[in-house]
C-alpha atoms as a PDB file:
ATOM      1  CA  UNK A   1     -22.194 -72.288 -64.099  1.00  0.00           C
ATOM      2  CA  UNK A   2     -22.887 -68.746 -66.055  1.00  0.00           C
ATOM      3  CA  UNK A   3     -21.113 -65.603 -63.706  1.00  0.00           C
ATOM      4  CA  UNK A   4     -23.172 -62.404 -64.123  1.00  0.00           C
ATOM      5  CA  UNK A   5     -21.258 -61.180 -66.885  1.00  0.00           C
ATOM      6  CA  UNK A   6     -21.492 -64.131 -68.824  1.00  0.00           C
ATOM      7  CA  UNK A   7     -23.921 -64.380 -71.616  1.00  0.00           C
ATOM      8  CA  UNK A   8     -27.341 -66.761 -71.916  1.00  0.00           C
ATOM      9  CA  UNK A   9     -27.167 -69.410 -72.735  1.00  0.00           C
ATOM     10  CA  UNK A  10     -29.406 -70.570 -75.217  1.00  0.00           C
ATOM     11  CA  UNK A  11     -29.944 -74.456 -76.740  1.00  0.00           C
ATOM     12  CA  UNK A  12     -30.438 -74.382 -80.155  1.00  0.00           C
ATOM     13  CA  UNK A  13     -32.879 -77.644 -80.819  1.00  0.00           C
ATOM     14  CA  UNK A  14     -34.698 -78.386 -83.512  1.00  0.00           C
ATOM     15  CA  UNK A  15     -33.678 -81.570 -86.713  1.00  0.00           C
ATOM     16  CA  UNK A  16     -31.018 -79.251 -88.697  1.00  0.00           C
ATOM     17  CA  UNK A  17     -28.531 -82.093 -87.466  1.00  0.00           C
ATOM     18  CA  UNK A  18     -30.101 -84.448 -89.649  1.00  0.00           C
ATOM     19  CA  UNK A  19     -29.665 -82.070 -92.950  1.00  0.00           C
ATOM     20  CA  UNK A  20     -27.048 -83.010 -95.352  1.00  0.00           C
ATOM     21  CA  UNK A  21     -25.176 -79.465 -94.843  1.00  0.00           C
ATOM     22  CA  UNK A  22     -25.882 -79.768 -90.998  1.00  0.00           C
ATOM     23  CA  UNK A  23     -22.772 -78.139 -89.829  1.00  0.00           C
ATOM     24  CA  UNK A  24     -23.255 -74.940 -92.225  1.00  0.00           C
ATOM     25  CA  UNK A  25     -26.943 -74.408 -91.043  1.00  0.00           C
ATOM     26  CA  UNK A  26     -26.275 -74.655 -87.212  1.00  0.00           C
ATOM     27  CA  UNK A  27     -23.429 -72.371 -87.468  1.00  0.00           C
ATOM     28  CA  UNK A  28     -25.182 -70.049 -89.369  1.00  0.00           C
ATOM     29  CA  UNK A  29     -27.871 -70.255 -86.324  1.00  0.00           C
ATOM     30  CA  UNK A  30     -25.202 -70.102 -84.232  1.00  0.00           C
ATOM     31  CA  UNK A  31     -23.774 -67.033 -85.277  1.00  0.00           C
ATOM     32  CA  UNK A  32     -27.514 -65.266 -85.235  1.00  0.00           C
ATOM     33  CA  UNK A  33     -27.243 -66.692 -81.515  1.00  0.00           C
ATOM     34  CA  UNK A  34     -23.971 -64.383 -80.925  1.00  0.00           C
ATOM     35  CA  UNK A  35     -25.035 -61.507 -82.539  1.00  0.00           C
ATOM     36  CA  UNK A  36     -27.903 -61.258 -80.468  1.00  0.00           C
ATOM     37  CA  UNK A  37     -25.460 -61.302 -77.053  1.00  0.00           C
ATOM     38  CA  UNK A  38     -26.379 -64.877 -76.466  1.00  0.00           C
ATOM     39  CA  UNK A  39     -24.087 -67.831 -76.261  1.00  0.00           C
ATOM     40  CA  UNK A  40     -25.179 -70.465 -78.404  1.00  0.00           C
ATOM     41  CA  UNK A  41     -25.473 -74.405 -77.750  1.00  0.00           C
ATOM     42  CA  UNK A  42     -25.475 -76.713 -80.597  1.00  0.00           C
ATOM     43  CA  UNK A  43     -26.927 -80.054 -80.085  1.00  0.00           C
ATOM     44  CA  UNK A  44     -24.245 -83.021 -80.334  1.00  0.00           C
ATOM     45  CA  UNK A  45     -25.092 -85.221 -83.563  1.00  0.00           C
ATOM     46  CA  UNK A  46     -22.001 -87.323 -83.306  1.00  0.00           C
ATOM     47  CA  UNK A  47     -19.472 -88.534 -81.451  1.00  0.00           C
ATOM     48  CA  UNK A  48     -15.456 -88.901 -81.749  1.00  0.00           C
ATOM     49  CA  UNK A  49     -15.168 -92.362 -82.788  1.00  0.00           C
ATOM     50  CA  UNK A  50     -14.741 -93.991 -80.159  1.00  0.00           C
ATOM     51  CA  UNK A  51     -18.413 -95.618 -79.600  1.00  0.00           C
ATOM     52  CA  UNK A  52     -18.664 -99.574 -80.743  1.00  0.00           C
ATOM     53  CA  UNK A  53     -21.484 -99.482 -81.882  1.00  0.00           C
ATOM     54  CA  UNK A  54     -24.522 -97.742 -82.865  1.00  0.00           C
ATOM     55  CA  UNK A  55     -26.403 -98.173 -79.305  1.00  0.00           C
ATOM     56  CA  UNK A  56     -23.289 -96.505 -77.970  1.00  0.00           C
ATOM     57  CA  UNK A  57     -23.410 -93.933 -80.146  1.00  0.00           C
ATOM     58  CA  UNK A  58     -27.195 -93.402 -79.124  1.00  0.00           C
ATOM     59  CA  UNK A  59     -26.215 -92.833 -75.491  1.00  0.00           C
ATOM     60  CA  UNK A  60     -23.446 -90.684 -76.300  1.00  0.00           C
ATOM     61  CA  UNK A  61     -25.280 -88.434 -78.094  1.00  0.00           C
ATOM     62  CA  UNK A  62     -27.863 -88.710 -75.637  1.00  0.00           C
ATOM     63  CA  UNK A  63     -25.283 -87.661 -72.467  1.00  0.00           C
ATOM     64  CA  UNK A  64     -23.635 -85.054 -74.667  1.00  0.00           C
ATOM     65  CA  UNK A  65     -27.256 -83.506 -75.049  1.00  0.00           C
ATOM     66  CA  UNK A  66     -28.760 -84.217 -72.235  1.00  0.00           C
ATOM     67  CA  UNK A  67     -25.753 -82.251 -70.548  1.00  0.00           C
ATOM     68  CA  UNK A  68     -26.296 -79.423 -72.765  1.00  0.00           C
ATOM     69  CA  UNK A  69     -29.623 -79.367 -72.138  1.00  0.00           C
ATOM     70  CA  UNK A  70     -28.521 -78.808 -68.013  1.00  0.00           C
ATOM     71  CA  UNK A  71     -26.547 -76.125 -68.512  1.00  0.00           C
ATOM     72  CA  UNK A  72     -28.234 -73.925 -71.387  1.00  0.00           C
ATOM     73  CA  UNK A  73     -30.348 -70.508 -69.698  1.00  0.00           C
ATOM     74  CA  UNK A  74     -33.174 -70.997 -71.908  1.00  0.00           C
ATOM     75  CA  UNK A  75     -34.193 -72.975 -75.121  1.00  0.00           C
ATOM     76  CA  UNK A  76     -35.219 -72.237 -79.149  1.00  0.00           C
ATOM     77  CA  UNK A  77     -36.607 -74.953 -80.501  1.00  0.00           C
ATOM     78  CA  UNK A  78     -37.094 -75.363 -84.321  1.00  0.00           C
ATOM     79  CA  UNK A  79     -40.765 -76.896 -84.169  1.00  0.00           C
ATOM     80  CA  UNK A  80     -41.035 -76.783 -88.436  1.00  0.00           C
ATOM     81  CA  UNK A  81     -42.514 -80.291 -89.220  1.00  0.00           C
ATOM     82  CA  UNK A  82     -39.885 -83.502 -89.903  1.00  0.00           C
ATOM     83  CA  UNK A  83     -41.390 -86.428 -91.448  1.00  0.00           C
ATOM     84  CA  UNK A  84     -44.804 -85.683 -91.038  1.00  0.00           C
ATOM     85  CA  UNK A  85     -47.578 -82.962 -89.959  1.00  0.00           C
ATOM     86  CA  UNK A  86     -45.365 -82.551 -86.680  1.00  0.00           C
ATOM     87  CA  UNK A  87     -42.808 -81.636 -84.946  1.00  0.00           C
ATOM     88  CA  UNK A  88     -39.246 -83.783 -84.533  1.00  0.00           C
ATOM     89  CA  UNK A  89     -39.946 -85.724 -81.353  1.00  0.00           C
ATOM     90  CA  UNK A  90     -36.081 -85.542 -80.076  1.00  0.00           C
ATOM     91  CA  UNK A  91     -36.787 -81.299 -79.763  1.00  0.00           C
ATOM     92  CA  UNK A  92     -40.453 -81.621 -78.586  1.00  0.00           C
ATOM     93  CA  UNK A  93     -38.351 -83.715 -75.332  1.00  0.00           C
ATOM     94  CA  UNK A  94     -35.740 -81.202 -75.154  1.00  0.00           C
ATOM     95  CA  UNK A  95     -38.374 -78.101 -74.852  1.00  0.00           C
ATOM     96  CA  UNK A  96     -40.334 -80.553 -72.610  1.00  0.00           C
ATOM     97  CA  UNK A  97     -37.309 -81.601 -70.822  1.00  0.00           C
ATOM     98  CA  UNK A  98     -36.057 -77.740 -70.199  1.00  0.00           C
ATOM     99  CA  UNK A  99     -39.484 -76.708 -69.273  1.00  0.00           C
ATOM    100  CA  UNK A 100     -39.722 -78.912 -66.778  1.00  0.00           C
ATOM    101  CA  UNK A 101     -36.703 -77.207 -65.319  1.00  0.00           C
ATOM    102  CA  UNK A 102     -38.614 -74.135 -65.045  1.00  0.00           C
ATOM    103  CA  UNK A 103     -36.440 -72.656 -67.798  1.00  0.00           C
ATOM    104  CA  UNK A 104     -37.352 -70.288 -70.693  1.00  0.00           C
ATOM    105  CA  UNK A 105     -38.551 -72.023 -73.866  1.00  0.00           C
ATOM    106  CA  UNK A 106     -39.065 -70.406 -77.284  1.00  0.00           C
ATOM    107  CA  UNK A 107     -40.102 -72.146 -80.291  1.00  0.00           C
ATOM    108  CA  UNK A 108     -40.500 -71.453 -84.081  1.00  0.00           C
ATOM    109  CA  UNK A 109     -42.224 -72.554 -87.351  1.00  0.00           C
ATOM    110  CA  UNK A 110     -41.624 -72.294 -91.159  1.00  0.00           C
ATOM    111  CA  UNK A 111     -45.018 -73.534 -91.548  1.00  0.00           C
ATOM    112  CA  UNK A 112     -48.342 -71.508 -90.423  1.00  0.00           C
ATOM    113  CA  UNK A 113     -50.782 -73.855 -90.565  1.00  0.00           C
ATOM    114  CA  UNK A 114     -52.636 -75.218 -87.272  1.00  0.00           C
ATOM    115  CA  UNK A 115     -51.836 -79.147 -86.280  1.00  0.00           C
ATOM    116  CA  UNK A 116     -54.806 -79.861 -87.243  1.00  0.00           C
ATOM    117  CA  UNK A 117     -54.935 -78.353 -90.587  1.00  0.00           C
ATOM    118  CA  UNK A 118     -51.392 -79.999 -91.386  1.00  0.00           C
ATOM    119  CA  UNK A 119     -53.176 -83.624 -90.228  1.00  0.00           C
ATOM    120  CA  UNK A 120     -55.953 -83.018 -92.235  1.00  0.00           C
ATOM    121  CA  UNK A 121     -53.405 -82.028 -95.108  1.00  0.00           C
ATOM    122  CA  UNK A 122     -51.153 -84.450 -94.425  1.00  0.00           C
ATOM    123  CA  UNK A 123     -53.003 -87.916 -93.747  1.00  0.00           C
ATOM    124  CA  UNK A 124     -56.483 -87.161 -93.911  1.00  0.00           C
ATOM    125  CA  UNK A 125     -58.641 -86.070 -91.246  1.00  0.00           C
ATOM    126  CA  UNK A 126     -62.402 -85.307 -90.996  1.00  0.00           C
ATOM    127  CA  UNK A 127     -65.229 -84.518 -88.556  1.00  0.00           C
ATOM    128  CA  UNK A 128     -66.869 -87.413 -87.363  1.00  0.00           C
ATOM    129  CA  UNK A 129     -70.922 -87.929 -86.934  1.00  0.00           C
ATOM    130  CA  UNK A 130     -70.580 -85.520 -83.673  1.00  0.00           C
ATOM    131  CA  UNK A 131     -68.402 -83.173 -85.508  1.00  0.00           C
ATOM    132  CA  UNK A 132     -65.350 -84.439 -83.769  1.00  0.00           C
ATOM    133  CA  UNK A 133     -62.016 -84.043 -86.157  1.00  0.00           C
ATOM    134  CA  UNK A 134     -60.522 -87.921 -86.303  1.00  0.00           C
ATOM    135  CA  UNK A 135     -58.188 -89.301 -88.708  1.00  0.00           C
ATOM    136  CA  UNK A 136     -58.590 -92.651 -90.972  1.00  0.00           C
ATOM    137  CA  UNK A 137     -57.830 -94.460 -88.666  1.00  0.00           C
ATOM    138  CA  UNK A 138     -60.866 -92.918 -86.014  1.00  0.00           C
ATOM    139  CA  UNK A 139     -57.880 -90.948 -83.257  1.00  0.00           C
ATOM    140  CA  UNK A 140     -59.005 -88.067 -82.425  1.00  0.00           C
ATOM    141  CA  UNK A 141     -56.734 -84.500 -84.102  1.00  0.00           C
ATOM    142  CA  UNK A 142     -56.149 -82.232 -81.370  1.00  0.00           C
ATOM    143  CA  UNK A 143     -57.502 -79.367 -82.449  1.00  0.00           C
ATOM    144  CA  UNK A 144     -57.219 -76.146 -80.212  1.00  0.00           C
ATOM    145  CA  UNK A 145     -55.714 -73.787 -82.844  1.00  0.00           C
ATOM    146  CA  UNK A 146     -52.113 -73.934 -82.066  1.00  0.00           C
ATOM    147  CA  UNK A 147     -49.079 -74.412 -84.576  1.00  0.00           C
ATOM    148  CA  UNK A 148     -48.408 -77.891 -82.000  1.00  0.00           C
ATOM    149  CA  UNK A 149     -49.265 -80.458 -80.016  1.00  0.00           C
ATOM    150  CA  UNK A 150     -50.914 -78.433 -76.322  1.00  0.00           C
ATOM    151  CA  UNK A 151     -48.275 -79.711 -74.284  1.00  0.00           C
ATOM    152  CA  UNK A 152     -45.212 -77.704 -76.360  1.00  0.00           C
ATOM    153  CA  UNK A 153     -47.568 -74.953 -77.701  1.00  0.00           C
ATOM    154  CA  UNK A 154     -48.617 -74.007 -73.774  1.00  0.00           C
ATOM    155  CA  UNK A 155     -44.790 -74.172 -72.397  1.00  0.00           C
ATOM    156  CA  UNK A 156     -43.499 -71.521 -75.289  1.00  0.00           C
ATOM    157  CA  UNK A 157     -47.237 -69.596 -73.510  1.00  0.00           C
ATOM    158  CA  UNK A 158     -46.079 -69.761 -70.366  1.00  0.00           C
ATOM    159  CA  UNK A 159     -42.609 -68.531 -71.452  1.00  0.00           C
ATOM    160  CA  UNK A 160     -44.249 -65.217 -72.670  1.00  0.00           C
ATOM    161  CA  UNK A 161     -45.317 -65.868 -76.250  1.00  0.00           C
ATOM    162  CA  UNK A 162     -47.111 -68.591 -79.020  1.00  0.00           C
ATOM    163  CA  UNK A 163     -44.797 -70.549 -81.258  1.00  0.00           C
ATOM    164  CA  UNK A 164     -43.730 -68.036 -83.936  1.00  0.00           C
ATOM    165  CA  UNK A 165     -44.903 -69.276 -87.703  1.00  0.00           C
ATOM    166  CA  UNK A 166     -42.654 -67.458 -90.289  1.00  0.00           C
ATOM    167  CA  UNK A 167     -44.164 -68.752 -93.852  1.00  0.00           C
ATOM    168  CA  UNK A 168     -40.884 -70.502 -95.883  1.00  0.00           C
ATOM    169  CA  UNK A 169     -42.612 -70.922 -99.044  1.00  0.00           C
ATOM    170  CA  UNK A 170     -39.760 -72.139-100.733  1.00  0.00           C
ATOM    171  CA  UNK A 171     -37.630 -75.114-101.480  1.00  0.00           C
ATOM    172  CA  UNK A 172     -38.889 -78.335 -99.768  1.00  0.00           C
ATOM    173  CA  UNK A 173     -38.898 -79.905 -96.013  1.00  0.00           C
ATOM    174  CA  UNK A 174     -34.663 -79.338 -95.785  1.00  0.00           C
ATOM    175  CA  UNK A 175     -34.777 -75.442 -96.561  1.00  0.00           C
ATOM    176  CA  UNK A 176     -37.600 -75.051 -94.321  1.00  0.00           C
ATOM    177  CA  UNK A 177     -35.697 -76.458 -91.985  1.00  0.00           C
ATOM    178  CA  UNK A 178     -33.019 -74.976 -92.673  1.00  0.00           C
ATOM    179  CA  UNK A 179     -34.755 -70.990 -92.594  1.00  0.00           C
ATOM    180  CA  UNK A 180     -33.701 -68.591 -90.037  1.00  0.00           C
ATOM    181  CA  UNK A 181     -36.623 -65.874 -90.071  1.00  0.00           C
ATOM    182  CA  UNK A 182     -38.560 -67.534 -87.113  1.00  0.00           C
ATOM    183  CA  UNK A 183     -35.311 -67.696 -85.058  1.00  0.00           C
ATOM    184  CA  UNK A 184     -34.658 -64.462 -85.916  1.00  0.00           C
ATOM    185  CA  UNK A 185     -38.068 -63.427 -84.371  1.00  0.00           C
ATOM    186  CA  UNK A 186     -37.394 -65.434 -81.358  1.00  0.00           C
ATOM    187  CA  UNK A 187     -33.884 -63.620 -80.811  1.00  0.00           C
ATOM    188  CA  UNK A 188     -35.527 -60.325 -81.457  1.00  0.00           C
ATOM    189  CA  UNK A 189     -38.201 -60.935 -78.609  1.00  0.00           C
ATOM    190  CA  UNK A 190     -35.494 -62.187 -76.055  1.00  0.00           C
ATOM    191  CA  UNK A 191     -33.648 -58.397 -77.070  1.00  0.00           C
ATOM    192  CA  UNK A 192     -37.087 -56.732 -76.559  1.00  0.00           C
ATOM    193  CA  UNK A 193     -37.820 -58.197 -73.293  1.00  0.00           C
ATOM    194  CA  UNK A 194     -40.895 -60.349 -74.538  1.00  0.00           C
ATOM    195  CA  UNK A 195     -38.785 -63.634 -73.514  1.00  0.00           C
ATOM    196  CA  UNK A 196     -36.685 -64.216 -70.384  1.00  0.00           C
ATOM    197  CA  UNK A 197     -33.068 -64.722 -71.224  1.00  0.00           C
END
């Protein structure tokens, strides 16, 4: 439990754990994290050894987040698409699951397009005979103007801001991941008092 003088503390989610240079990228967050006052929380991507096998593994990482996740102050969640025109579904949970809790949740994006636009980029999506936006396959694309899916997009609302879209023009999918300028934003609104911390 955090005493008074104790610092936030603040869950870093988001895929970086699934870039090669993993370790360098969340300690670089990390250390943005500390300079702002905060005490960071990096996600657990992998255990000591000791699991069997790989569905072991899956609930260890699972525990070791999920108890993370319990005692953080408030959440940052890295909502840049993975594998597609959304977010990684492991952080949409964790905001979700933090949320929930009635804590703080922040989110950012290295891309500034709408859902909808990156659908419509991404797989194909077009108005249908009543003007409703559906993909190929006829499901409809949310499409309220938000960088996310409404359910994520309306908690980092409620929490006292949208989901902050820094442009990361460069590099591919890893170094947008991998980009600090929308966390930076995020830390900078917690300092300004935009954000609970």
């Amino acid at each position: 439990m955090r005493t008074a003088a104790s610092p936030p503390r603040v869950y870093l989610a988001g895929p970086e754990v699934f870039l090669p240079d993993a370790a360098a990228v969340l300690a670089r967050k990390a250390a943005m994290v500390r300079a702002a006052g905060l005490a960071p929380l990096v996600p657990v991507d992998e255990q000591d050894g000791r699991a069997r096998d790989a569905s072991d593994l899956a609930a260890g990482i699972y525990a070791g987040n999920l108890a993370l996740l319990d005692a953080c102050d408030l959440l940052i969640a890295n909502l840049t698409p993975f594998r597609g025109p959304g977010a990684d579904p492991g952080t949409v949970f964790e905001l979700g699951y933090v949320a929930a809790r009635g804590r703080p949740v922040l989110a950012y994006s290295a891309d500034v397009r709408d859902v909808a636009e990156r659908v419509r980029d991404g797989v194909g999506a077009a108005p249908d005979r009543y003007g409703v936006l559906r993909d190929p396959d006829g499901l409809l694309v949310e499409d309220f103007g938000r960088a996310e899916n409404l359910m994520p997009a309306i908690a980092c609302e409620r929490a006292g801001g949208q989901i902050v879209r820094v442009p990361t023009d460069t590099g591919g999918p890893a170094a947008r991941i991998a980009a600090t300028d929308g966390l930076a934003v995020c830390l900078a609104r917690i300092a300004g008092g935009t954000a609970s911390a």
